[in-house]
C-alpha atoms as a PDB file:
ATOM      1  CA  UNK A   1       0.000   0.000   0.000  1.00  0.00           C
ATOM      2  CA  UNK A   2       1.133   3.746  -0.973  1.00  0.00           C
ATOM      3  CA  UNK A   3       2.310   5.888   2.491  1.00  0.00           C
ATOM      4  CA  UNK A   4      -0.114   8.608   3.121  1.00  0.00           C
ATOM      5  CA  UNK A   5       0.857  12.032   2.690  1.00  0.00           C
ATOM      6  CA  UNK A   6       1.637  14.460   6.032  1.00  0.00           C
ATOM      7  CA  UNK A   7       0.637  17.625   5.818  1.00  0.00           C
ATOM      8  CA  UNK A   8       1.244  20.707   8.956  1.00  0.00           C
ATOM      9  CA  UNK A   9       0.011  23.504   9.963  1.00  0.00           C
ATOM     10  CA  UNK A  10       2.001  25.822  11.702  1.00  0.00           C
ATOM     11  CA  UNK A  11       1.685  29.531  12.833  1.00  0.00           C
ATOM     12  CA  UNK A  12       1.649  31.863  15.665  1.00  0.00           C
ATOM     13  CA  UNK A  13      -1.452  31.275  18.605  1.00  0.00           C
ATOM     14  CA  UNK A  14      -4.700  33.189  17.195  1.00  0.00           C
ATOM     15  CA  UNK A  15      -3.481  32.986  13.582  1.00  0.00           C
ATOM     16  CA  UNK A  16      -6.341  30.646  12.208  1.00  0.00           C
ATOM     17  CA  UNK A  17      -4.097  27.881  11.466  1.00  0.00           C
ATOM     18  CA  UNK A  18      -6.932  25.274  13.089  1.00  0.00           C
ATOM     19  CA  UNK A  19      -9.404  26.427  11.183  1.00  0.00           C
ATOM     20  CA  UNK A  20      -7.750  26.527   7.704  1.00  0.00           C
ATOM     21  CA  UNK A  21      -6.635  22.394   9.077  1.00  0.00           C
ATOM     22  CA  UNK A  22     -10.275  21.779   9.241  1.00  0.00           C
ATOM     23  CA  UNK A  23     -11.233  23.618   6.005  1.00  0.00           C
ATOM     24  CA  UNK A  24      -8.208  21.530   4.322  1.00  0.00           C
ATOM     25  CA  UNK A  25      -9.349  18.701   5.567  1.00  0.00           C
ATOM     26  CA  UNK A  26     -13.020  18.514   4.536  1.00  0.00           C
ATOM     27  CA  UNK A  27     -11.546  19.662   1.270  1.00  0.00           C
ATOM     28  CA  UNK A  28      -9.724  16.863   0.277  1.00  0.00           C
ATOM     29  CA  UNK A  29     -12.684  14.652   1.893  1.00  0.00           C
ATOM     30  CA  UNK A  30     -14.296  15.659  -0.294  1.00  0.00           C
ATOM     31  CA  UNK A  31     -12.205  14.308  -3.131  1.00  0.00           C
ATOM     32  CA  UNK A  32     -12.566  10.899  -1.825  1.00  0.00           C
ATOM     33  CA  UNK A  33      -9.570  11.453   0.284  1.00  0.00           C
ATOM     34  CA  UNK A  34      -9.368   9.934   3.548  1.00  0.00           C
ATOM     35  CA  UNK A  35      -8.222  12.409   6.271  1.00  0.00           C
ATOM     36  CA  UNK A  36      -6.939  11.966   9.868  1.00  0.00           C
ATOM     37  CA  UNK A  37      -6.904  15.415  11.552  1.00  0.00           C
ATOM     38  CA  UNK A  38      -5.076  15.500  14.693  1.00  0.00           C
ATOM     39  CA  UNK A  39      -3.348  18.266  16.726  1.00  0.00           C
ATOM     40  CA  UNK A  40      -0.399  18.965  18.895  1.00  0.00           C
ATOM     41  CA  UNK A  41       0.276  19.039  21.766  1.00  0.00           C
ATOM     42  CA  UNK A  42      -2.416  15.895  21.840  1.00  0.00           C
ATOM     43  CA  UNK A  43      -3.841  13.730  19.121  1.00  0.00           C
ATOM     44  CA  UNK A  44      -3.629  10.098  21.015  1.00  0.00           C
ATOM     45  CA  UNK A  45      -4.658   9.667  24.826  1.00  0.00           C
ATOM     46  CA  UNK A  46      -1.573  10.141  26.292  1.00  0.00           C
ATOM     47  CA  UNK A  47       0.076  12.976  24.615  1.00  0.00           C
ATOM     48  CA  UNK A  48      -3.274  14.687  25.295  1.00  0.00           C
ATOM     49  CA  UNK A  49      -2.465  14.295  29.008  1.00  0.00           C
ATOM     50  CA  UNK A  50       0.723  16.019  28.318  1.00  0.00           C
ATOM     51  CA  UNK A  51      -0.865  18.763  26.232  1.00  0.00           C
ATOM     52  CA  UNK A  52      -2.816  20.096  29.676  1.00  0.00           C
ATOM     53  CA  UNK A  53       0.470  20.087  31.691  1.00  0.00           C
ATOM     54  CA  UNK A  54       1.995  22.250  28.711  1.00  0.00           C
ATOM     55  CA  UNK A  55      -0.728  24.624  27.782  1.00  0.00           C
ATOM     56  CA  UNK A  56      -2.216  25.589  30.928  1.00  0.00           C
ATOM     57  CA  UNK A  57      -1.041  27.187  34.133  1.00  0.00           C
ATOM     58  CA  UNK A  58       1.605  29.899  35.041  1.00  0.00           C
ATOM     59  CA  UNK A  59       3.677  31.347  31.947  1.00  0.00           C
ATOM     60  CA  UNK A  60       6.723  30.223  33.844  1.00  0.00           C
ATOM     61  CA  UNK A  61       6.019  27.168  34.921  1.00  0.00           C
ATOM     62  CA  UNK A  62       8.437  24.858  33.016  1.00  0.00           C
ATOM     63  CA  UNK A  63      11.812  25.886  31.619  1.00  0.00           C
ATOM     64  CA  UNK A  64      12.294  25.976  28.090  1.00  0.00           C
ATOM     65  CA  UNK A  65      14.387  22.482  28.244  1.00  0.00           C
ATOM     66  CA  UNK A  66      11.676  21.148  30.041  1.00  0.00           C
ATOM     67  CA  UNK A  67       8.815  21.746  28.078  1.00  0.00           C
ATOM     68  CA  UNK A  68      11.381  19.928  25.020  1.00  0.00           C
ATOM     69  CA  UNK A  69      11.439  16.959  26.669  1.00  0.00           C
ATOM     70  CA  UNK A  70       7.227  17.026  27.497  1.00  0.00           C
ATOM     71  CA  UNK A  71       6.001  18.488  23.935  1.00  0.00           C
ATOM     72  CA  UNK A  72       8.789  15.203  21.960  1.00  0.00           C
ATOM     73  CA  UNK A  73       6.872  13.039  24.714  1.00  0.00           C
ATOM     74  CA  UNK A  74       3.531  14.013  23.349  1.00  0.00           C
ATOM     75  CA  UNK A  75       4.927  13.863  19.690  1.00  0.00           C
ATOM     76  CA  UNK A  76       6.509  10.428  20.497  1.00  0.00           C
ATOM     77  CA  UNK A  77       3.061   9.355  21.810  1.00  0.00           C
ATOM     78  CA  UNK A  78       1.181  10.610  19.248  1.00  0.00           C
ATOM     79  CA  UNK A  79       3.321   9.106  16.146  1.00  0.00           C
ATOM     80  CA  UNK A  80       3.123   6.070  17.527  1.00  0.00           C
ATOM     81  CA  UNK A  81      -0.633   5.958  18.006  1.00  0.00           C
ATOM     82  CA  UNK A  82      -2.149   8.277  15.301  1.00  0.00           C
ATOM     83  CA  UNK A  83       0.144   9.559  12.616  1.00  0.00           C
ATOM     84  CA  UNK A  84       2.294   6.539  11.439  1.00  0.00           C
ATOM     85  CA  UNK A  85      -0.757   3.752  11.648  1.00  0.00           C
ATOM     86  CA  UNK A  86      -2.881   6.442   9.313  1.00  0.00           C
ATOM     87  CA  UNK A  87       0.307   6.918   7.569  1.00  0.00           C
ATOM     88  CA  UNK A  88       1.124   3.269   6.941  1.00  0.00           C
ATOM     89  CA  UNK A  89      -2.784   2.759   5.898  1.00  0.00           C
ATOM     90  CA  UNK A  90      -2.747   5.114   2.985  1.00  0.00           C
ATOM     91  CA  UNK A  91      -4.309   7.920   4.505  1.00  0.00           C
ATOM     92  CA  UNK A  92      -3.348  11.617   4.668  1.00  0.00           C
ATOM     93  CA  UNK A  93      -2.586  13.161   7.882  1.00  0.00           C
ATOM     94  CA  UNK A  94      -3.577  17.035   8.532  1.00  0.00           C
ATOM     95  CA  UNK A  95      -1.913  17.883  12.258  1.00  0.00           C
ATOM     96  CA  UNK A  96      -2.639  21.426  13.556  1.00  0.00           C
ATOM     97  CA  UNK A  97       0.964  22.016  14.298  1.00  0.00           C
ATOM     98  CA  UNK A  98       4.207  19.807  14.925  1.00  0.00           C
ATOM     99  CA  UNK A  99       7.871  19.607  15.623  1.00  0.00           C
ATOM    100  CA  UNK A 100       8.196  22.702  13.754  1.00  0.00           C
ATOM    101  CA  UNK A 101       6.067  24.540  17.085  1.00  0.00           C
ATOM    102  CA  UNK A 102       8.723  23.432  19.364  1.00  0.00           C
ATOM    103  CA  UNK A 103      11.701  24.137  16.924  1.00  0.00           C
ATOM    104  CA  UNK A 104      10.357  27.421  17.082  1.00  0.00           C
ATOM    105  CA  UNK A 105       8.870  28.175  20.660  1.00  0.00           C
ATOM    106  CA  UNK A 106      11.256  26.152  22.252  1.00  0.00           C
ATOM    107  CA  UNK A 107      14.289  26.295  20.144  1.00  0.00           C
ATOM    108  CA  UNK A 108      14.359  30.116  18.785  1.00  0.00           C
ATOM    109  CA  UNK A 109      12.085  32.190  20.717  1.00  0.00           C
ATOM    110  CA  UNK A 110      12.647  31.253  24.174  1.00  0.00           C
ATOM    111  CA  UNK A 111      16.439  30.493  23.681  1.00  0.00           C
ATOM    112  CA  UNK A 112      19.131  29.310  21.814  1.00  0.00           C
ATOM    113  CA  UNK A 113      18.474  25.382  22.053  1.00  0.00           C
ATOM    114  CA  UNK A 114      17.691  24.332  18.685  1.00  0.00           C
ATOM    115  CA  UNK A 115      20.227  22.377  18.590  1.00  0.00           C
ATOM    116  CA  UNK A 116      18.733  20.240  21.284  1.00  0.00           C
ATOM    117  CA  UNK A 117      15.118  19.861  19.639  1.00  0.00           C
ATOM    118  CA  UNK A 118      16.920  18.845  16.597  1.00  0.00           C
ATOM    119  CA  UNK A 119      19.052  16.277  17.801  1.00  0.00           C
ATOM    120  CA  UNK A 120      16.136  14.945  20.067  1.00  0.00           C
ATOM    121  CA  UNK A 121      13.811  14.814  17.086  1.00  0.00           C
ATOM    122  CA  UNK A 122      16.131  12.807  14.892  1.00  0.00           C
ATOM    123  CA  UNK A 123      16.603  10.345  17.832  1.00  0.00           C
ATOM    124  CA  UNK A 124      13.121   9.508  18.839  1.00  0.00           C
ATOM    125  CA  UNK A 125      10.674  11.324  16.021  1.00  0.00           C
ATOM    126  CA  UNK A 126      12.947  10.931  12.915  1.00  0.00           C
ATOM    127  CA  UNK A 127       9.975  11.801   9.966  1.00  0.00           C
ATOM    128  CA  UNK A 128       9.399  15.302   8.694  1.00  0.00           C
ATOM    129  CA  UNK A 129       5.937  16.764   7.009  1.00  0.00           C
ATOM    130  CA  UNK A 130       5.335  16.240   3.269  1.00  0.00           C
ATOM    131  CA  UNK A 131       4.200  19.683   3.709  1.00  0.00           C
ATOM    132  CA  UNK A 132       3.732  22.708   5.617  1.00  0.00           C
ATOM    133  CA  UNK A 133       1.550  25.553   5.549  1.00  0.00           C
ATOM    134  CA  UNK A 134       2.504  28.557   7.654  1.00  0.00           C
ATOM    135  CA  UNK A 135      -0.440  30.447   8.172  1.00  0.00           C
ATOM    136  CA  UNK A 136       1.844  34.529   8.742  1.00  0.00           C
ATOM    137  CA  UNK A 137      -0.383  37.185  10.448  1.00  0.00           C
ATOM    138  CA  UNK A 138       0.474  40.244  12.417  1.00  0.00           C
ATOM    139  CA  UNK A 139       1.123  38.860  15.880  1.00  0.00           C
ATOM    140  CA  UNK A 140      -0.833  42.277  17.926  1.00  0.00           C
ATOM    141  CA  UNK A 141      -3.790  40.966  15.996  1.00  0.00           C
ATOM    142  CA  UNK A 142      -3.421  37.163  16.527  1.00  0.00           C
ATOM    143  CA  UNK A 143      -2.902  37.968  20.170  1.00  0.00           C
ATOM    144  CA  UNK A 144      -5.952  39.748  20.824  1.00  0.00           C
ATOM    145  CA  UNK A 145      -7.953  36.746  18.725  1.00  0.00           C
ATOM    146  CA  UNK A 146      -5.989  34.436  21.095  1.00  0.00           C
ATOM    147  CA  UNK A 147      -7.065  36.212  24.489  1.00  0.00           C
ATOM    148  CA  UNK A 148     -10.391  36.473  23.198  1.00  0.00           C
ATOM    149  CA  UNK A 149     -11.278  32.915  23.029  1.00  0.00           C
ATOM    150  CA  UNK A 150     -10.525  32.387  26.855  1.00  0.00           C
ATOM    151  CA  UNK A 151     -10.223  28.568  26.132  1.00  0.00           C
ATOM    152  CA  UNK A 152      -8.442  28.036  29.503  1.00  0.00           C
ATOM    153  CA  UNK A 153      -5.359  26.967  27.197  1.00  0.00           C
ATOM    154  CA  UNK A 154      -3.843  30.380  26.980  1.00  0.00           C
ATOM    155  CA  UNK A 155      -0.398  29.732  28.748  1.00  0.00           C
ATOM    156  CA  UNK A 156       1.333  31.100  25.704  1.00  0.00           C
ATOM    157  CA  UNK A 157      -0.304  34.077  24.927  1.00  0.00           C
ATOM    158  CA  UNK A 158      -0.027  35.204  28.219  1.00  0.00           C
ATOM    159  CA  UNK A 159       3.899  35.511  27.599  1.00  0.00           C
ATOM    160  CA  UNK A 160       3.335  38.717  26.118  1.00  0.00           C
ATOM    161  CA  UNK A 161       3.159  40.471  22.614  1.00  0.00           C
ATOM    162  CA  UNK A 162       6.719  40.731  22.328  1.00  0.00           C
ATOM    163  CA  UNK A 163       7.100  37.107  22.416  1.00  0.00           C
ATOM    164  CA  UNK A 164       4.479  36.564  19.593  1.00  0.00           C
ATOM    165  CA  UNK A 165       7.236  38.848  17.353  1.00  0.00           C
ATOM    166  CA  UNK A 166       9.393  36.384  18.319  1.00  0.00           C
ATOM    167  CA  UNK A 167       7.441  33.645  17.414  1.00  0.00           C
ATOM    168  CA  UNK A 168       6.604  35.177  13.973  1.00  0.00           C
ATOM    169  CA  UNK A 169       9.839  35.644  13.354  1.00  0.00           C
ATOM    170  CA  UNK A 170      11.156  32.028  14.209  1.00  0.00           C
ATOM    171  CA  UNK A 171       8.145  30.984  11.758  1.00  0.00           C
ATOM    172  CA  UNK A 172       9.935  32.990   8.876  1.00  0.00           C
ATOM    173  CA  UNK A 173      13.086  31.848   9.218  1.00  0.00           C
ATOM    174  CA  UNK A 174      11.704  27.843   9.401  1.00  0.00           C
ATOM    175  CA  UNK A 175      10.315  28.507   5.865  1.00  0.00           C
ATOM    176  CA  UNK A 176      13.822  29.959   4.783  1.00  0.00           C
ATOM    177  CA  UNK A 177      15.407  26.780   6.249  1.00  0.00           C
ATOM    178  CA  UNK A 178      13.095  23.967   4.391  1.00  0.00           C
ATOM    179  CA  UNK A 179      11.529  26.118   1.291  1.00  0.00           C
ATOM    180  CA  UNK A 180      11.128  22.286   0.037  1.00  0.00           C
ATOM    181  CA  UNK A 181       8.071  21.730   2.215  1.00  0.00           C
ATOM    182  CA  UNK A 182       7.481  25.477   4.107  1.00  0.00           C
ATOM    183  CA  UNK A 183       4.798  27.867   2.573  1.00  0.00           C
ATOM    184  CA  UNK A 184       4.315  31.221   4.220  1.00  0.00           C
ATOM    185  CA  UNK A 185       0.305  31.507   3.694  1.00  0.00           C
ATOM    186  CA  UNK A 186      -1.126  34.972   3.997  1.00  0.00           C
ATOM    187  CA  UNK A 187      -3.350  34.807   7.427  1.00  0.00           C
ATOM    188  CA  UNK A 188      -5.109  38.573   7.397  1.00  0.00           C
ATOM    189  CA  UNK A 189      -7.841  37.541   4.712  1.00  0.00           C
ATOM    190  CA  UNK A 190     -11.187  35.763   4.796  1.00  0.00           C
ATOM    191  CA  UNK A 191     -11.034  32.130   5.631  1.00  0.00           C
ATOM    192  CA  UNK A 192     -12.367  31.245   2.243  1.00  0.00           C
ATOM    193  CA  UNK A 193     -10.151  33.155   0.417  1.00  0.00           C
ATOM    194  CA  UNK A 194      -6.902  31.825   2.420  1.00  0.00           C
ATOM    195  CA  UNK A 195      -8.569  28.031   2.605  1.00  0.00           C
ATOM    196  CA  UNK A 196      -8.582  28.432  -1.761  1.00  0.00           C
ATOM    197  CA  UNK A 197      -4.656  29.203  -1.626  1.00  0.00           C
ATOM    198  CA  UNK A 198      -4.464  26.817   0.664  1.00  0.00           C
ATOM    199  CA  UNK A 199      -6.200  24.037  -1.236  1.00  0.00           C
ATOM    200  CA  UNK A 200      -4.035  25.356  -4.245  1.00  0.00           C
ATOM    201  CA  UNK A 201      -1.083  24.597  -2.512  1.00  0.00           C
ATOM    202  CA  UNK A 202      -1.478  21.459  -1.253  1.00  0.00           C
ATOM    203  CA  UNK A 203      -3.273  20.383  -4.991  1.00  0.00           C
ATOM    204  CA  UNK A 204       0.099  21.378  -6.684  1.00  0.00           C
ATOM    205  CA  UNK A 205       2.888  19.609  -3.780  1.00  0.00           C
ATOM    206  CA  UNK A 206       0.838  16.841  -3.427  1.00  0.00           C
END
């Protein structure tokens, strides 16, 4: 049987990166495609479990090294229980977000340790996305969307705005590292029209 293709989405909190996965998704559903659409930190039981000790709670409450070694746990958990059976069965695999988050969060905006998310990916995670779709919008603007929701889950944005300019600009310089697989996806339109270039994208790499 053919693998199935992996595709990520990736982008600051508030950008609208979960909804364009869903929109995506039911897209190519609607080719006769099938779709498993997962998430990070979570996606299997236990990586879920680890997504609550990571998302809520005091800004400070793990180091950055720390919070490494919990979000490759999740991602460990979750390969092994959602993304390579789907993977392995033919299907395509849509995860709102992935190691790219912690290369990113972890590695370049809250210190210089991308060295160790790299070498710990290759050692226990070892695949990379087919494709990834950063969703870029202006990080005042995603903040205040992120607030807003008051899902409980806000551990991040409560780090500040000058940490989401961080964050942006971590996301820019992953798509300069793998322009392969990295499209920067304009997030400060409708969801329809960025869902189209989205669909566009993933039509043509795929």
């Amino acid at each position: 049987m053919t693998r199935g293709r992996f595709i990520t989405f990736e982008g600051i909190d508030g950008s609208g990166k979960s909804t364009q996965a869903r929109l995506l998704a039911a897209y190519l559903r609607s080719k006769g495609i099938e779709v498993v659409l997962t998430r990070e930190p979570g996606g299997s039981p236990g990586a879920e479990e680890i997504r609550r000790l990571l998302v809520e709670g005091n800004p400070d409450r793990w180091s950055a090294e720390t919070e490494i070694l919990l979000f490759t746990a999740a991602r460990r958990d979750h390969l092994e229980k959602t993304i390579r059976p789907a993977l392995e069965r033919g299907s395509t695999v849509i995860s709102d977000r992935f190691a790219d988050s912690t290369r990113v969060y972890q590695g370049a905006a809250r210190g210089e340790l991308r060295g160790l998310v790299d070498r710990l990916h290759e050692a226990v995670i070892g695949i990379e996305p087919d494709l990834t779709l950063i969703i870029d919008m202006d990080p005042s603007r995603a903040l205040e969307r992120g607030l807003a929701r008051k899902s409980g889950e806000d551990r991040f944005e409560e780090m500040g705005e000058g940490f989401q300019h961080r964050l942006r600009d971590g996301f820019h310089r992953l798509a300069q590292d793998f322009p392969g697989r990295c499209h920067l996806v304009d997030g400060q339109r409708d969801p329809d029209s960025i869902a189209a270039e989205v669909a566009r994208i993933a039509d043509a790499a795929l």
